[in-house]
N, C-alpha and C. Protein backbone atom coordinates (compact mmCIF):
# COMPACT_ATOMS: atom_id res chain seq x y z
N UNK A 1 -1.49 -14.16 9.79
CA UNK A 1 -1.91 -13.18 8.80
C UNK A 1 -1.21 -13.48 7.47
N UNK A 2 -1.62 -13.49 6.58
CA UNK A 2 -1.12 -13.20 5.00
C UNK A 2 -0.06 -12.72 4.76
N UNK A 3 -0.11 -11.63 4.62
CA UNK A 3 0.82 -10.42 4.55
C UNK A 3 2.26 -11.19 5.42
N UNK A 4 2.38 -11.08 6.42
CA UNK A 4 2.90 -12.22 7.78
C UNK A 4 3.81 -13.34 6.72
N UNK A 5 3.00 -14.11 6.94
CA UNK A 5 2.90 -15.58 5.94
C UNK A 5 3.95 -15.48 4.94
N UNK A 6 3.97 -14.17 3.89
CA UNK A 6 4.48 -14.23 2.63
C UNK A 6 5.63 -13.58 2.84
N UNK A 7 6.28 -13.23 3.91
CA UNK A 7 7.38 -12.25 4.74
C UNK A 7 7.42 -10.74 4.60
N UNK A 8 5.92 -10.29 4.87
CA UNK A 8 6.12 -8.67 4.77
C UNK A 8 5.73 -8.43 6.87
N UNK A 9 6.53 -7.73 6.97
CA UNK A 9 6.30 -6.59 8.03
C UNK A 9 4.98 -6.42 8.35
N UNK A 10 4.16 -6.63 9.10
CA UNK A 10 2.68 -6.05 9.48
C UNK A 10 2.65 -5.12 10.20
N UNK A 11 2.41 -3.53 9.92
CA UNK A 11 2.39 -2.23 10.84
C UNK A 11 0.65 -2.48 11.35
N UNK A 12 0.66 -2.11 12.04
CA UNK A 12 -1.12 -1.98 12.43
C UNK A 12 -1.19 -0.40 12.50
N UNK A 13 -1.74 -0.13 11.20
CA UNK A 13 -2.25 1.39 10.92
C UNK A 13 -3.22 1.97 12.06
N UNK A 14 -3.69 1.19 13.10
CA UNK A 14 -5.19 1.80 13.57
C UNK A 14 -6.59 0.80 13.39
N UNK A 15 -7.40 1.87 14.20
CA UNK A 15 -8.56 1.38 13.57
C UNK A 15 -9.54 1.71 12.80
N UNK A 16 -10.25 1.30 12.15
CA UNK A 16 -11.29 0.84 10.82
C UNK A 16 -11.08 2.21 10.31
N UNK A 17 -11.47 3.18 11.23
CA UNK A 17 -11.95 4.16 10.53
C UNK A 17 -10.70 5.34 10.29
N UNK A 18 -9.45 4.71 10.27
CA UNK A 18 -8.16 4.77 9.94
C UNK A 18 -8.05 4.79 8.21
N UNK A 19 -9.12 3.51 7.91
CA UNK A 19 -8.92 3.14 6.23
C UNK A 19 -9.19 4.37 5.27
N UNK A 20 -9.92 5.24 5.90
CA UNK A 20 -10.25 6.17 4.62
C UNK A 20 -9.16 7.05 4.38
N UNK A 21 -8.06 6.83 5.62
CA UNK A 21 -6.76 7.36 5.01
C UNK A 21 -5.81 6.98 3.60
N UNK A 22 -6.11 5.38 4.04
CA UNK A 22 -4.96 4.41 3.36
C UNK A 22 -6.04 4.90 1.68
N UNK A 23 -7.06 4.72 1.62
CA UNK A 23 -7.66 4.72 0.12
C UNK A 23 -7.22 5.59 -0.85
N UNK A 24 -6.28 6.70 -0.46
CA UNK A 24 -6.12 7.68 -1.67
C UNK A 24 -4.88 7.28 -2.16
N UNK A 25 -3.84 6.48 -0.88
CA UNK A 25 -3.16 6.06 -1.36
C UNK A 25 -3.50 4.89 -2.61
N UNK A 26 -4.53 4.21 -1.82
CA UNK A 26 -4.51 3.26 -3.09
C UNK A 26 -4.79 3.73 -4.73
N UNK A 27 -6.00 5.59 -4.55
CA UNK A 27 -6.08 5.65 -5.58
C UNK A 27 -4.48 6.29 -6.29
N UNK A 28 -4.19 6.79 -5.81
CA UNK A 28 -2.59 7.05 -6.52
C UNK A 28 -1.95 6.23 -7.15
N UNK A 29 -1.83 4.91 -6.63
CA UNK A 29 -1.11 3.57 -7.07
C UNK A 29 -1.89 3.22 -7.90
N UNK A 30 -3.46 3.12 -7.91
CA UNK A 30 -4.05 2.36 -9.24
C UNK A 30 -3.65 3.71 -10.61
N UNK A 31 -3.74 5.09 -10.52
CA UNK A 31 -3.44 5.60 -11.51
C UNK A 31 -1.88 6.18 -11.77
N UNK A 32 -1.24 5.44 -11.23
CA UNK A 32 0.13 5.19 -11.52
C UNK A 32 0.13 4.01 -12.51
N UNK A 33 -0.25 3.03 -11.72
CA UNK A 33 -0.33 1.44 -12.53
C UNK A 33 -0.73 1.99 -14.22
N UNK A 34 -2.01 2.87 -14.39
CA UNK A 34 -2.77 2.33 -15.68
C UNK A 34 -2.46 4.08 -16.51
N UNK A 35 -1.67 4.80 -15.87
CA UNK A 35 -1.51 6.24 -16.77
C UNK A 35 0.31 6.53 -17.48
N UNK A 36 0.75 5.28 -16.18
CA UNK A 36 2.46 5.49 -16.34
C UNK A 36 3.36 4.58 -17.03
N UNK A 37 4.43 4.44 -17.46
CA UNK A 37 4.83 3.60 -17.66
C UNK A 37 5.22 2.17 -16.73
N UNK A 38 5.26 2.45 -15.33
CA UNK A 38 5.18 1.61 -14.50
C UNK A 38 4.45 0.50 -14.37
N UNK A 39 3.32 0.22 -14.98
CA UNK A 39 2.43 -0.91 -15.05
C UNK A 39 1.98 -1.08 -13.29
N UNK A 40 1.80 -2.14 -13.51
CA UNK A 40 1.45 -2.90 -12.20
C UNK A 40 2.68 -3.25 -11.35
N UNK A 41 3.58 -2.88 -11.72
CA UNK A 41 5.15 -4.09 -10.64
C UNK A 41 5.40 -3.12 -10.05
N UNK A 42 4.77 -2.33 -9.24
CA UNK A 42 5.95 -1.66 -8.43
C UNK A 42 4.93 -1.16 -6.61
N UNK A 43 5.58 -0.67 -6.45
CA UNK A 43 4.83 -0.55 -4.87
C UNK A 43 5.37 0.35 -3.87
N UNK A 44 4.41 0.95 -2.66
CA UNK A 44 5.11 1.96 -1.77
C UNK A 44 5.56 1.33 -0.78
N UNK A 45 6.19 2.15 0.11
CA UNK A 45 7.29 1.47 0.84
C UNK A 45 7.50 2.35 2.20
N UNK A 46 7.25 1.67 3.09
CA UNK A 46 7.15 2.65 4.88
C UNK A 46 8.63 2.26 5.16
N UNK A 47 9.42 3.39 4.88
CA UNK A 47 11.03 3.49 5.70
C UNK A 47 11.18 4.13 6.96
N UNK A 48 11.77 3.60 7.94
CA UNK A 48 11.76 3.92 8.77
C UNK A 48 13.72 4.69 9.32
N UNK A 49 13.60 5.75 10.19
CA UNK A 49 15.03 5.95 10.12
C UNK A 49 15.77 5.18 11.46
């Protein structure tokens, strides 16, 4: 896998119909990126205790 490959952690969220969870996250992050001062460099992060 990619993700794998480039040294990130691969969680397996589920399946397919799991994704319409992950999407709001993404919309949050795209209007973080283009409303904040943050730009594009930054990213969320699954901590675990």
């Amino acid at each position: 896998m990619l993700g794998k490959d480039i040294g990130f952690e691969m969680i397996d969220a589920g399946k397919i119909n799991i994704a319409r969870l992950l999407e709001p996250v993404a919309m949050l992050w795209i209007r973080l990126a283009f409303t904040t001062r943050l730009g594009r460099d930054f990213a969320f992060k699954l901590l675990r205790r």
